[in-house]
Protein backbone atom coordinates (compact mmCIF):
# COMPACT_ATOMS: atom_id res chain seq x y z
CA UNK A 1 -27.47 -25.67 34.30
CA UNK A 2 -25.94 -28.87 35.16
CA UNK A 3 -23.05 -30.22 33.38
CA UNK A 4 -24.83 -32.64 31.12
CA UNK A 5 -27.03 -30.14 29.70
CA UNK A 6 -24.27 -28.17 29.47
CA UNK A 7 -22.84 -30.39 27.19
CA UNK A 8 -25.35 -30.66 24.91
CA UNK A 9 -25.59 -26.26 24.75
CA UNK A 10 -21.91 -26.10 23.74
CA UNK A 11 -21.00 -29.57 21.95
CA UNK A 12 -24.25 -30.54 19.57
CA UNK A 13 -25.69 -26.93 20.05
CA UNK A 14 -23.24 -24.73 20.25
CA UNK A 15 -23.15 -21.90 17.09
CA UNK A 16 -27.30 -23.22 16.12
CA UNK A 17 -28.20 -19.64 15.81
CA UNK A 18 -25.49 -19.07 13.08
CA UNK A 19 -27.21 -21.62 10.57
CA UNK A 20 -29.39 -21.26 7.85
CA UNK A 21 -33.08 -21.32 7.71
CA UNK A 22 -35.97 -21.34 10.19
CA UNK A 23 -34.89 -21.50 14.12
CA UNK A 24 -36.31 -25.05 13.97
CA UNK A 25 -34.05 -26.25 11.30
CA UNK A 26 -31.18 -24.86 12.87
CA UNK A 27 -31.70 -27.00 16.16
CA UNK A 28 -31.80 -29.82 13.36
CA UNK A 29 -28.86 -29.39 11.48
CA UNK A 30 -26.69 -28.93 14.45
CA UNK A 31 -28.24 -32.12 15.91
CA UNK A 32 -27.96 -33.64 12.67
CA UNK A 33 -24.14 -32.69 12.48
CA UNK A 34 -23.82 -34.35 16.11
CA UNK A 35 -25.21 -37.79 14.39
CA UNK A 36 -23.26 -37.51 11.41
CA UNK A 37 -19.68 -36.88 13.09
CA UNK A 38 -20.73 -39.91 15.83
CA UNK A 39 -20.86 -37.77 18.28
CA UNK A 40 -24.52 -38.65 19.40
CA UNK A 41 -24.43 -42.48 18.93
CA UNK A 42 -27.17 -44.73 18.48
CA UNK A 43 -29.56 -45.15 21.39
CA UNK A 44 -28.54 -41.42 23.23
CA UNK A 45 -31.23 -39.78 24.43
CA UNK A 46 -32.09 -36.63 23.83
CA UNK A 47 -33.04 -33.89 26.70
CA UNK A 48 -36.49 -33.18 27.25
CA UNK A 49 -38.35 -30.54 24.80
CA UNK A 50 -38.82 -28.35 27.59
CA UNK A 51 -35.83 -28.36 29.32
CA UNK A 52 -33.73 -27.84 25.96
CA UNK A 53 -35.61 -25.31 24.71
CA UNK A 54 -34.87 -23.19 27.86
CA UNK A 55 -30.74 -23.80 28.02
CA UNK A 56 -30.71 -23.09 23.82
CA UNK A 57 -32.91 -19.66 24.61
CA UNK A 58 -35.29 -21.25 21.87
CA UNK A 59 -39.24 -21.65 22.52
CA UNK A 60 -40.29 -24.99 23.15
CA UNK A 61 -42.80 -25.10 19.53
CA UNK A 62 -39.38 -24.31 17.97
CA UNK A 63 -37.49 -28.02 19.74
CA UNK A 64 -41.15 -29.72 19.27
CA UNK A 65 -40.73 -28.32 15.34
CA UNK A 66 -37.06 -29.46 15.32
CA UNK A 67 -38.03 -32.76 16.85
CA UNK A 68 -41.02 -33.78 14.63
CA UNK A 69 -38.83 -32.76 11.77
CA UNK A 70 -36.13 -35.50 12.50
CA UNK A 71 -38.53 -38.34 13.79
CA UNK A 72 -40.47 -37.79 10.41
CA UNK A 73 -36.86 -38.30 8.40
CA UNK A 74 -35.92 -41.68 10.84
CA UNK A 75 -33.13 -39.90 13.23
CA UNK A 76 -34.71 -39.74 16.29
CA UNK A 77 -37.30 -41.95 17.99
CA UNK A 78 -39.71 -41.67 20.17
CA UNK A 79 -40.71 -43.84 23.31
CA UNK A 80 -44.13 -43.55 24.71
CA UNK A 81 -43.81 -42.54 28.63
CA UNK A 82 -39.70 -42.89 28.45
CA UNK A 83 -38.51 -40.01 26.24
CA UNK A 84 -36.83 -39.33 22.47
CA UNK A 85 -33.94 -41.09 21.42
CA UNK A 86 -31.02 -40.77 18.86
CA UNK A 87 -32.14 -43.78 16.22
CA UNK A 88 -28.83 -42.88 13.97
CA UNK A 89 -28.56 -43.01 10.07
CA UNK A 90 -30.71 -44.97 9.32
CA UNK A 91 -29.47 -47.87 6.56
CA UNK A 92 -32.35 -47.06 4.34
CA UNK A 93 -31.47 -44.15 4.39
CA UNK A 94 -28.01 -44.19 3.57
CA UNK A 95 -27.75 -40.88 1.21
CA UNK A 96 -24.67 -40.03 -1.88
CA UNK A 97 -21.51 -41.32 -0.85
CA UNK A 98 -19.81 -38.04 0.53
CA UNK A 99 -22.59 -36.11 1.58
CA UNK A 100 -23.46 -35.44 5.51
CA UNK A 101 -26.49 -36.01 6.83
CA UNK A 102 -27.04 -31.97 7.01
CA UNK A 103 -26.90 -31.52 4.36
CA UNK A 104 -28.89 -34.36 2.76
CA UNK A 105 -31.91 -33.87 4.84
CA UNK A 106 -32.36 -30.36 5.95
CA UNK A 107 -30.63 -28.85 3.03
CA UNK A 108 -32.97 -26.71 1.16
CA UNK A 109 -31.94 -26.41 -2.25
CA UNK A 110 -33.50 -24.31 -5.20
CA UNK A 111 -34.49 -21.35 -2.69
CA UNK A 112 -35.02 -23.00 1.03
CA UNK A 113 -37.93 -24.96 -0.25
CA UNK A 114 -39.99 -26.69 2.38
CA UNK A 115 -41.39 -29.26 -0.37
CA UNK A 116 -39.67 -30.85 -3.32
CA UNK A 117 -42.04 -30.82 -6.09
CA UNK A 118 -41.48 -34.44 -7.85
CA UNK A 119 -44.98 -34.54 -9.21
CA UNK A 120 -44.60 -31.83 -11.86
CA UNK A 121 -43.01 -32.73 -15.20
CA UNK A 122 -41.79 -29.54 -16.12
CA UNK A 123 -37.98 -27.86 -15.18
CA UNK A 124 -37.50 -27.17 -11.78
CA UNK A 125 -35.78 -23.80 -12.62
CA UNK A 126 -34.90 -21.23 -14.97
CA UNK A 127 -30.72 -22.28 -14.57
CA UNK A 128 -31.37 -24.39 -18.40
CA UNK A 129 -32.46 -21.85 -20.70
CA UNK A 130 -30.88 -19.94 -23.31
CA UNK A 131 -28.86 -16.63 -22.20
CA UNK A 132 -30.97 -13.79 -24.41
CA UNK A 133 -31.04 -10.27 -24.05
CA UNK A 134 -34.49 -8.74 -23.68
CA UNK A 135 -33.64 -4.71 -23.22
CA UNK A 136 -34.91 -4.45 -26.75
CA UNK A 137 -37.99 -7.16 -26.99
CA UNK A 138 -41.05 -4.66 -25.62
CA UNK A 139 -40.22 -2.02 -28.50
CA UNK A 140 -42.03 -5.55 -30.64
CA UNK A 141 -45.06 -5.27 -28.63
CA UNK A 142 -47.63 -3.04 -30.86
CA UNK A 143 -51.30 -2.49 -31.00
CA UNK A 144 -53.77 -3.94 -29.08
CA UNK A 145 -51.95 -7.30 -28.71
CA UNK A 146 -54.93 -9.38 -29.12
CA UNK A 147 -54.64 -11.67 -32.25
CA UNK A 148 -56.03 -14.74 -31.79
CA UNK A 149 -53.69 -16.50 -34.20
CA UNK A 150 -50.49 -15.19 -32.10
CA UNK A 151 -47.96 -12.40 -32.81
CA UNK A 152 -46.11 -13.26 -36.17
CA UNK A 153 -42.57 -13.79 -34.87
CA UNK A 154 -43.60 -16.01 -32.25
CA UNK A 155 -45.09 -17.83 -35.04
CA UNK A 156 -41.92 -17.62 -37.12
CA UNK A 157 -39.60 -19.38 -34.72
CA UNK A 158 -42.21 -21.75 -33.83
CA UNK A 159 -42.26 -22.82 -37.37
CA UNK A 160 -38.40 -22.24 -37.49
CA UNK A 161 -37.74 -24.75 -34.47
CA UNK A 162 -40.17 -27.57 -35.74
CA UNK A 163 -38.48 -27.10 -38.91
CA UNK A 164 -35.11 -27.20 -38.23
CA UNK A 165 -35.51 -29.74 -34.51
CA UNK A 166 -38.54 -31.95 -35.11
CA UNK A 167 -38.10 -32.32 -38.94
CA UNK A 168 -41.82 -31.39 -39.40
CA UNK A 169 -41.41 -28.47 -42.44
CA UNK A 170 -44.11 -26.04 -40.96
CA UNK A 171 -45.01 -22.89 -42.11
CA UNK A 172 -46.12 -19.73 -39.42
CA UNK A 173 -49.47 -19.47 -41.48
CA UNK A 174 -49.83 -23.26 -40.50
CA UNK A 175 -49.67 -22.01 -36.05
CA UNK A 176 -51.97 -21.13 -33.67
CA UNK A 177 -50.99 -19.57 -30.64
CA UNK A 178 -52.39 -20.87 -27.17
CA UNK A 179 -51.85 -20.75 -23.69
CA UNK A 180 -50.02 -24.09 -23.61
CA UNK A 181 -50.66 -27.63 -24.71
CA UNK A 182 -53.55 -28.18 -22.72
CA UNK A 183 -55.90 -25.41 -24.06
CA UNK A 184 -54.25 -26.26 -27.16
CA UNK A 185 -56.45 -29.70 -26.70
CA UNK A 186 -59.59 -28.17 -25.45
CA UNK A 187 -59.75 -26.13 -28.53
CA UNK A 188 -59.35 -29.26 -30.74
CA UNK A 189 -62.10 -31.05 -28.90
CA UNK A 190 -64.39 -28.07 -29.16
CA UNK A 191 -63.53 -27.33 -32.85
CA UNK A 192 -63.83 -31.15 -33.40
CA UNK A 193 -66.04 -32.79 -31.58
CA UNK A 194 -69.86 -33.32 -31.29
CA UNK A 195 -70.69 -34.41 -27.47
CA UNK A 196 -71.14 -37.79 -27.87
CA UNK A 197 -67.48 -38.55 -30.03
CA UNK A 198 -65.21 -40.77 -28.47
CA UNK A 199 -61.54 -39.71 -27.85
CA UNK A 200 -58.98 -42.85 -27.79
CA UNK A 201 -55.89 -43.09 -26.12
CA UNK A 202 -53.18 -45.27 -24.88
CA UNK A 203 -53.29 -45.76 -20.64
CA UNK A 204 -51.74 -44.40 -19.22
CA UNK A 205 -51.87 -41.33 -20.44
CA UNK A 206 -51.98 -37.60 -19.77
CA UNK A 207 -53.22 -36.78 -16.86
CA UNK A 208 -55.03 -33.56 -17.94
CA UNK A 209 -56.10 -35.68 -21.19
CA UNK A 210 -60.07 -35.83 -19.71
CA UNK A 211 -60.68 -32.05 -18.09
CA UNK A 212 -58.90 -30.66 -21.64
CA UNK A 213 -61.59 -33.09 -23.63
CA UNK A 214 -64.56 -31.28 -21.92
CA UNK A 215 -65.79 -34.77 -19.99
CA UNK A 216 -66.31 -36.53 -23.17
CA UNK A 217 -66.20 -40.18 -23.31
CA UNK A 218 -62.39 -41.41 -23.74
CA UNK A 219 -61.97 -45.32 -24.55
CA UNK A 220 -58.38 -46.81 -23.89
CA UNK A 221 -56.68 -49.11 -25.66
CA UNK A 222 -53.27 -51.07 -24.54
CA UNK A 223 -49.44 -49.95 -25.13
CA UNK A 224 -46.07 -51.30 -24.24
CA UNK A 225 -42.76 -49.79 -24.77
CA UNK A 226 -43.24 -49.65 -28.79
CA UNK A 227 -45.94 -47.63 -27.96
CA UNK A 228 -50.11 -48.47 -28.51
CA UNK A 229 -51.17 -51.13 -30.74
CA UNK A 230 -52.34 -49.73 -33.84
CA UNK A 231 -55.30 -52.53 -34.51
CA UNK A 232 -56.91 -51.55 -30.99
CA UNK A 233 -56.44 -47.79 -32.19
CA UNK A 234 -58.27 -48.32 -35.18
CA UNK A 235 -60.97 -50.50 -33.29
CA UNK A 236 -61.66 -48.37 -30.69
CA UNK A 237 -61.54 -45.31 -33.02
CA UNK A 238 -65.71 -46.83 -34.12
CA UNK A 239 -66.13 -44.55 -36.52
CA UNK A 240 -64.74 -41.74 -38.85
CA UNK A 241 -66.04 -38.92 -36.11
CA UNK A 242 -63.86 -40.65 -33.32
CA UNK A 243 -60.85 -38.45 -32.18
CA UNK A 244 -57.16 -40.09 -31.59
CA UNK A 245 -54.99 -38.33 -29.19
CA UNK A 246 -51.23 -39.88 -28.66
CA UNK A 247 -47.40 -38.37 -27.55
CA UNK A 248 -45.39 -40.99 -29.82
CA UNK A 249 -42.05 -39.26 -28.17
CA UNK A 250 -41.26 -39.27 -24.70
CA UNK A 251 -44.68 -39.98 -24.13
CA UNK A 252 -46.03 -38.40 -20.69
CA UNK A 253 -45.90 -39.86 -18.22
CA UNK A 254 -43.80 -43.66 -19.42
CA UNK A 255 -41.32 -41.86 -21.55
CA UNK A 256 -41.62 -44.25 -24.60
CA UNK A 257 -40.84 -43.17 -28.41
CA UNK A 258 -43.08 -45.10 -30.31
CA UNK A 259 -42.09 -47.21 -33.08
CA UNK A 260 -41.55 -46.47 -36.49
CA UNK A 261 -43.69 -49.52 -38.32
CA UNK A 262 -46.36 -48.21 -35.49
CA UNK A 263 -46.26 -44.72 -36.46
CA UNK A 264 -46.52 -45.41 -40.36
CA UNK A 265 -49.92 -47.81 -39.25
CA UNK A 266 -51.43 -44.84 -36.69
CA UNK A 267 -50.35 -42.64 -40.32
CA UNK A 268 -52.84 -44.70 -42.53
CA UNK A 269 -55.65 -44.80 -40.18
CA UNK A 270 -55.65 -40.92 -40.12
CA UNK A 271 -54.94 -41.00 -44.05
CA UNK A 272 -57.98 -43.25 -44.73
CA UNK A 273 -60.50 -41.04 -42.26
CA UNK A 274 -60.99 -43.68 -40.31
CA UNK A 275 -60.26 -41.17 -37.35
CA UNK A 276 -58.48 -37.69 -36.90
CA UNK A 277 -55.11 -38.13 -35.10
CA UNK A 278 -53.76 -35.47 -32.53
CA UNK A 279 -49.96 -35.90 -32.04
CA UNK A 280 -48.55 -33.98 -29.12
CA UNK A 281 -45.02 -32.95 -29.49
CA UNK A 282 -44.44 -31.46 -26.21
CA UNK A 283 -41.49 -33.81 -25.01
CA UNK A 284 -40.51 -34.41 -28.25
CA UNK A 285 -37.39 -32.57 -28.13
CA UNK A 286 -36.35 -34.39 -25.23
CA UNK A 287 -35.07 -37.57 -26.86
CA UNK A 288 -32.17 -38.80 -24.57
CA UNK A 289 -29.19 -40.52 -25.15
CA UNK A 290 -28.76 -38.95 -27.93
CA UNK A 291 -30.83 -41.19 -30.25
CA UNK A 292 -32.43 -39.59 -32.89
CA UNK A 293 -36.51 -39.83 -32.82
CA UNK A 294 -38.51 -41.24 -35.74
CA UNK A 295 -40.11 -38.47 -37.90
CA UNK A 296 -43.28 -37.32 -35.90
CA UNK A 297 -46.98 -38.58 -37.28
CA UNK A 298 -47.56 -35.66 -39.21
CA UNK A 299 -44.78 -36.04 -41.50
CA UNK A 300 -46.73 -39.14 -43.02
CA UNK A 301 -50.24 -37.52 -43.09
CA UNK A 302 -50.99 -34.10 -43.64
CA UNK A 303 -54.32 -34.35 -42.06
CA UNK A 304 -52.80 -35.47 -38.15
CA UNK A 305 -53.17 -32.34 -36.50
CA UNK A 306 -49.64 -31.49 -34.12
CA UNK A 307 -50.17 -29.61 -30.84
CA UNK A 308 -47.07 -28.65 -28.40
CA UNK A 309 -45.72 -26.73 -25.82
CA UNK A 310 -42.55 -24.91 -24.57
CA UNK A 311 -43.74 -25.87 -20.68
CA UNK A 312 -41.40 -28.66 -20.75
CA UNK A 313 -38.65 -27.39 -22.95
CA UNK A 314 -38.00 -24.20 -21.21
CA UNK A 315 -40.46 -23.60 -18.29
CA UNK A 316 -44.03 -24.29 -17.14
CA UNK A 317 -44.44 -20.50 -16.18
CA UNK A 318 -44.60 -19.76 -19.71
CA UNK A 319 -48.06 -20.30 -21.16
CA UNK A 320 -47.19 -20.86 -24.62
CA UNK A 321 -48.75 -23.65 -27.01
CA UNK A 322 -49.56 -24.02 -30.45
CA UNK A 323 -51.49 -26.23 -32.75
CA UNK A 324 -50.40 -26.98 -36.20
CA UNK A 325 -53.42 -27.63 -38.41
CA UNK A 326 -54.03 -26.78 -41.78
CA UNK A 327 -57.69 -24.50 -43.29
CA UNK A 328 -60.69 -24.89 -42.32
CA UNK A 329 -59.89 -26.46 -39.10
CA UNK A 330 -57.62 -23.48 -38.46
CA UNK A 331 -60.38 -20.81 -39.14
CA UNK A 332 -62.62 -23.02 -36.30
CA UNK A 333 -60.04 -22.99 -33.72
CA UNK A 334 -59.03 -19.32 -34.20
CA UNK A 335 -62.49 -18.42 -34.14
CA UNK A 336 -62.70 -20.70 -30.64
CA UNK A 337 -60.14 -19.07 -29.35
CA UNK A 338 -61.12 -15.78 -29.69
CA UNK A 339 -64.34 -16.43 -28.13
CA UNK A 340 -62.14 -18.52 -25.22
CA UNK A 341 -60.05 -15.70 -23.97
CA UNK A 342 -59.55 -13.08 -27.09
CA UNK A 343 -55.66 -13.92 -27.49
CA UNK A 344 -52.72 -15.40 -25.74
CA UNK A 345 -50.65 -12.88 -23.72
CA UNK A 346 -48.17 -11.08 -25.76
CA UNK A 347 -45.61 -10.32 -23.10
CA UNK A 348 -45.36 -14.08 -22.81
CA UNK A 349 -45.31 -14.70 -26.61
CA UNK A 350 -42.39 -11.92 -26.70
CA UNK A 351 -40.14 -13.67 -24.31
CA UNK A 352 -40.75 -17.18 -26.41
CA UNK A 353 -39.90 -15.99 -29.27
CA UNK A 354 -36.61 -14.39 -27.86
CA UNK A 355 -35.56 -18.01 -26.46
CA UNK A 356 -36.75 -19.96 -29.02
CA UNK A 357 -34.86 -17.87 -31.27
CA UNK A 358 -31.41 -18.76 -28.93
CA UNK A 359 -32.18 -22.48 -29.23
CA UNK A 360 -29.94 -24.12 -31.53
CA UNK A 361 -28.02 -27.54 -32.21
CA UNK A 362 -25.32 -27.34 -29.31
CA UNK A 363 -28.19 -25.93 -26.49
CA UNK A 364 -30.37 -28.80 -27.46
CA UNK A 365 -27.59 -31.56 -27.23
CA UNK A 366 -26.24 -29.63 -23.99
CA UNK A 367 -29.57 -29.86 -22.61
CA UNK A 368 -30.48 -33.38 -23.57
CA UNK A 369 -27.42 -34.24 -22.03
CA UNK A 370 -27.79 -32.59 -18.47
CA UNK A 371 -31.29 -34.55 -18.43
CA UNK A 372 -29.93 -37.94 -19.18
CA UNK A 373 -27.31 -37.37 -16.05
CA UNK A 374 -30.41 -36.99 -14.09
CA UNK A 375 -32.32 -39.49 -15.14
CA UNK A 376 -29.92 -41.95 -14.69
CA UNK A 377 -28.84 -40.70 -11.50
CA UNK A 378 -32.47 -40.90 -10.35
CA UNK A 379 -32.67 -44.43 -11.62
CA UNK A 380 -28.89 -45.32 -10.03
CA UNK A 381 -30.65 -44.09 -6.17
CA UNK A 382 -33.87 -45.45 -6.20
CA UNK A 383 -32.13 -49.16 -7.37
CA UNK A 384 -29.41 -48.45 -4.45
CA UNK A 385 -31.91 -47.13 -2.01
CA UNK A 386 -35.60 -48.63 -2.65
CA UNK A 387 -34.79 -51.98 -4.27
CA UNK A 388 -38.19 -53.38 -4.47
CA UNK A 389 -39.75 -50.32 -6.72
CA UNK A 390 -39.19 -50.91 -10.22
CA UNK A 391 -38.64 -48.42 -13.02
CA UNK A 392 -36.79 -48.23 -16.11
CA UNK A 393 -34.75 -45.56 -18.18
CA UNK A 394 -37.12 -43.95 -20.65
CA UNK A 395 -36.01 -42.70 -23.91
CA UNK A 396 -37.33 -39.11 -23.83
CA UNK A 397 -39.01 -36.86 -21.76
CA UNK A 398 -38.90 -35.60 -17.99
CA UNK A 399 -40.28 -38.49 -15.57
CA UNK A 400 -39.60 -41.97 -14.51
CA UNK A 401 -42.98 -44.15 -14.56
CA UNK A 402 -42.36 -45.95 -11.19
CA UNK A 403 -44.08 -49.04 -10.42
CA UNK A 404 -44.29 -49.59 -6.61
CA UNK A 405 -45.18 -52.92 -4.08
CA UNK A 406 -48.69 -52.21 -3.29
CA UNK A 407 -52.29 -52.75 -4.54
CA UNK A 408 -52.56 -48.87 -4.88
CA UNK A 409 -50.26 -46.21 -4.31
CA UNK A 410 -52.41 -43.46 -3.53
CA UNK A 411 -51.62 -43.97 -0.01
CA UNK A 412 -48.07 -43.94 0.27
CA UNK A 413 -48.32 -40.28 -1.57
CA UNK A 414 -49.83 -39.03 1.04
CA UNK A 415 -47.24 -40.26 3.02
CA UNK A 416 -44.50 -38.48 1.03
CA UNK A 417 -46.25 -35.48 1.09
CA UNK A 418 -46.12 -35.62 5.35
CA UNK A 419 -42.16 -36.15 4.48
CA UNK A 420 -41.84 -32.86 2.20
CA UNK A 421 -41.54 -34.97 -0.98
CA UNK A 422 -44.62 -34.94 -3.60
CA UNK A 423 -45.14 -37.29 -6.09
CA UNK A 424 -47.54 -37.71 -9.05
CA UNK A 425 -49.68 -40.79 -8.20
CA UNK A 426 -50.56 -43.22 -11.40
CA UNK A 427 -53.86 -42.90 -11.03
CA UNK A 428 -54.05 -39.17 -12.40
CA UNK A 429 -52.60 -41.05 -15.75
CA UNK A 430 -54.81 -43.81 -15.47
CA UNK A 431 -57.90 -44.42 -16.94
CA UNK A 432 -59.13 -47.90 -17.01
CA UNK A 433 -57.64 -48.87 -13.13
CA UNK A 434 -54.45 -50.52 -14.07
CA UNK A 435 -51.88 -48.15 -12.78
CA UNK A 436 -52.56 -47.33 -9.59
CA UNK A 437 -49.32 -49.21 -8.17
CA UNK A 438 -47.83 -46.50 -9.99
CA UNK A 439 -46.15 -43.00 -9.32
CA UNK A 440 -44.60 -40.62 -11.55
CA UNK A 441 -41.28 -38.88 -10.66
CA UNK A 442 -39.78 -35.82 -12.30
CA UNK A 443 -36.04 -35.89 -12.92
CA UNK A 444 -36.28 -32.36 -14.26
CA UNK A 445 -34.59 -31.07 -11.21
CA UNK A 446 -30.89 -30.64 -10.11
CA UNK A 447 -28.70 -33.61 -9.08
CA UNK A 448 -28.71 -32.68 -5.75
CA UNK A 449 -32.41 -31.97 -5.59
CA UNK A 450 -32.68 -35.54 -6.10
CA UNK A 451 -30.52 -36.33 -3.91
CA UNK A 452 -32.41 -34.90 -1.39
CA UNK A 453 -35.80 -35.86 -2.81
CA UNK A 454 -34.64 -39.62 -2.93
CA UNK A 455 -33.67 -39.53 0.83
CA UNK A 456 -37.12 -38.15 1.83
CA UNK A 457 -38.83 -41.13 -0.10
CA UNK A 458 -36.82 -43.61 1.23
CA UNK A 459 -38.09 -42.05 4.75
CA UNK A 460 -41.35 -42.08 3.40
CA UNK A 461 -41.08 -45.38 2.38
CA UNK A 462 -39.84 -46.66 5.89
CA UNK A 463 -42.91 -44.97 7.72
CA UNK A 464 -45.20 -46.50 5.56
CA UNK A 465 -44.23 -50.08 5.46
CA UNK A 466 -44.08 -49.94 8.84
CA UNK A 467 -47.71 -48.62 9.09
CA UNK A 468 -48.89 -51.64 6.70
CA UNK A 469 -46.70 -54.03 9.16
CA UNK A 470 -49.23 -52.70 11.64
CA UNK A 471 -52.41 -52.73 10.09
CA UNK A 472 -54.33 -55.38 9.62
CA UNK A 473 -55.69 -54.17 6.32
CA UNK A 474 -52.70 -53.86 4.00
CA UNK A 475 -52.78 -51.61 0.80
């Protein structure tokens, strides 16, 4: 071995093996150390994939793996015909003040994950949720397990929590049980609606808002950060057999808390019959800053019908919903529901209840609290890091509604998705083609989640305005 090569075995190799992770990210992070501590500078380059692979007693797929990895996150570079070279930190890159670039980039937080998951607005983890002792909870489990209404202490603390938390007084005879917030809306549209009704919403809007309506025709009307305008609700509503769906806190995905002289307007339309009014409380506990949130819709009308969801409260894995509606249109979506799938699981319900039961004052502010810290650190590093995108705080809820430099973003998602980073694109909240220089980001995750998820979009973001410098169609 000659005495450069050797040099790069002991020095920026030496002790790979003893790393964590695959072999290939191994060979990165002690390469990435190298960079870090200056010890590879700017424009070094790198031994041959080949010949490295043979003096680190690693296969050469395992230096092309480690390679690919740190061209794709803007460390290396490589030359066509002349070889790969050291490209440094890059400055658009630049990660938290203190950390090292091993363990911003190949640091795999939340279990070694390959991908950070951005594009899913639910909690990244089970770290947030109430401490409760379940030795005891299966000697509750009894019969055959399949009402179609849901087991009564589920029920209970469902009631008990919009109660006490949402200020809706709700009683458990009031609840349905479903297998979360989105059958929760198919069984309103099939209870509800002849084929040919049309369902109005804001745009954006839920992204699952059109498979959960059964394909039905959904008309949009405009909103801005009081929420939607209440005269195009009621003239888009054409009719009293039209259906109104809306998320008037922390609304999914722009995390706006509508108004209150907008709520009491959306109250009388649903009060005359001029339209029935679905309100989805889902991220309505998740009103940051502490700020209190005006009283939901169905506090001013008795016939809005209230859907939520624990999915984004405590976790997604839980398939737990519930519609509050009061007789006959309870009897219709039982009924549906029992035809749908019999009941919703009662293992599931069991563990709810449990947790919901734990939830009280202090966990909520505790909680609300941890979510604002990551909001606004995800706001603080894409301003620092990605200038040109433009987002805002919202006021509730789990995601920043991220408005990026291009005609359509669809593109550069795929791009993130090559870096390890997904992202929601707007145009799975968009219905009427206004969005689509929109993404959604989840902050649900851990600080340094983001912190990691923030330097993988700014290398996404670097490959693909580079691409666009080269193309001569731009997107």
């Amino acid at each position: 071995m000659d005495q450069d090569l050797a040099w790069w075995v002991e020095v920026v190799f030496g002790g790979w093996r003893h790393r964590r992770g695959p072999r290939y990210q191994r060979l990165a992070a002690a390469l990435l150390d190298a960079v870090d501590h200056r010890v590879l500078p700017e424009g070094t380059r790198v031994p041959a994939e080949r010949t490295l692979a043979a003096a680190v007693g690693a296969s050469r797929g395992t230096v092309v793996a480690c390679f690919e990895h740190l061209v794709a996150a803007g460390v290396l570079r490589r030359r066509q015909g002349a070889g790969t070279y050291v490209m440094g930190r890059p400055s658009w890159a630049a990660g938290p003040a203190g950390s090292s670039v091993a363990a911003g980039l190949l640091r795999r937080v939340a279990g070694d994950r390959e991908t950070i998951d951005l594009s899913v607005c639910a909690p990244g983890d089970l770290r947030h949720v109430p401490p409760v002792d379940l030795t005891g909870a299966w000697t509750e489990l009894d019969g055959h397990g399949l009402d179609p209404t849901g087991l009564p202490a589920l029920r209970a603390e469902i009631a008990r929590h919009l109660t006490e938390h949402q200020l809706l007084p709700t009683t458990p005879d009031e609840l349905v049980v479903t297998a979360g917030a989105h059958e929760a809306l198919w069984l309103l549209s099939q209870a509800l609606l002849p084929a040919a009704t049309p369902v109005v919403t804001s745009c954006p809007t839920y992204p699952g808002l059109a498979g959960a309506m059964g394909r039905r025709e959904i008309v949009t009307v405009p909103a801005d950060g009081a929420g939607p305008d209440p005269n195009a609700v009621e003239r888009a509503a054409r009719g009293p057999g039209a259906l109104v769906y809306l998320m008037p806190t922390g609304h999914n995905p722009t995390g706006t808390v509508m108004a209150t002289v907008r709520r009491q307007a959306i109250a009388a339309i649903a009060e005359a019959g001029r339209a029935t009014v679905i309100e989805d409380l889902t991220l309505a506990d998740l009103v940051l800053d502490g700020r209190p949130a005006p009283p939901p819709l169905a506090t001013l009308c008795p016939q809005i019908v209230a859907i939520g969801s624990v999915s984004k409260l405590l976790w997604g894995g839980l398939r737990i919903g519930w519609i509050r509606a009061t007789e006959p249109l309870a009897a219709a979506i039982r009924a549906r529901k029992a035809e749908l799938n019999l009941a919703t699981g009662a293992v599931d319900q069991v563990v709810t209840a449990h947790l919901l039961a734990a939830i009280g004052p202090e966990w909520l502010a505790a909680h609300r609290g941890a979510l604002a810290r990551r909001r606004d650190h995800l706001t603080a590093l894409l301003a620092a890091h990605l200038p040109a995108w433009r987002t805002a705080a919202p006021a509730a809820g789990l995601s920043l509604w991220v408005e990026l430099p291009l005609d359509n973003a669809d593109t550069f998602v795929h791009v993130a998705a090559r870096h390890g980073i997904a992202v929601a694109p707007g145009s799975t909240a968009c219905l009427d083609g206004r969005h689509h220089r929109h993404i959604r980001l989840s902050f649900a995750e851990q600080l340094d989640t983001l912190d990691l998820a923030v330097e993988r979009l700014v290398a996404a973001w670097q490959t693909h305005t580079e691409n666009l410098a080269a193309s001569p169609t731009r997107t």
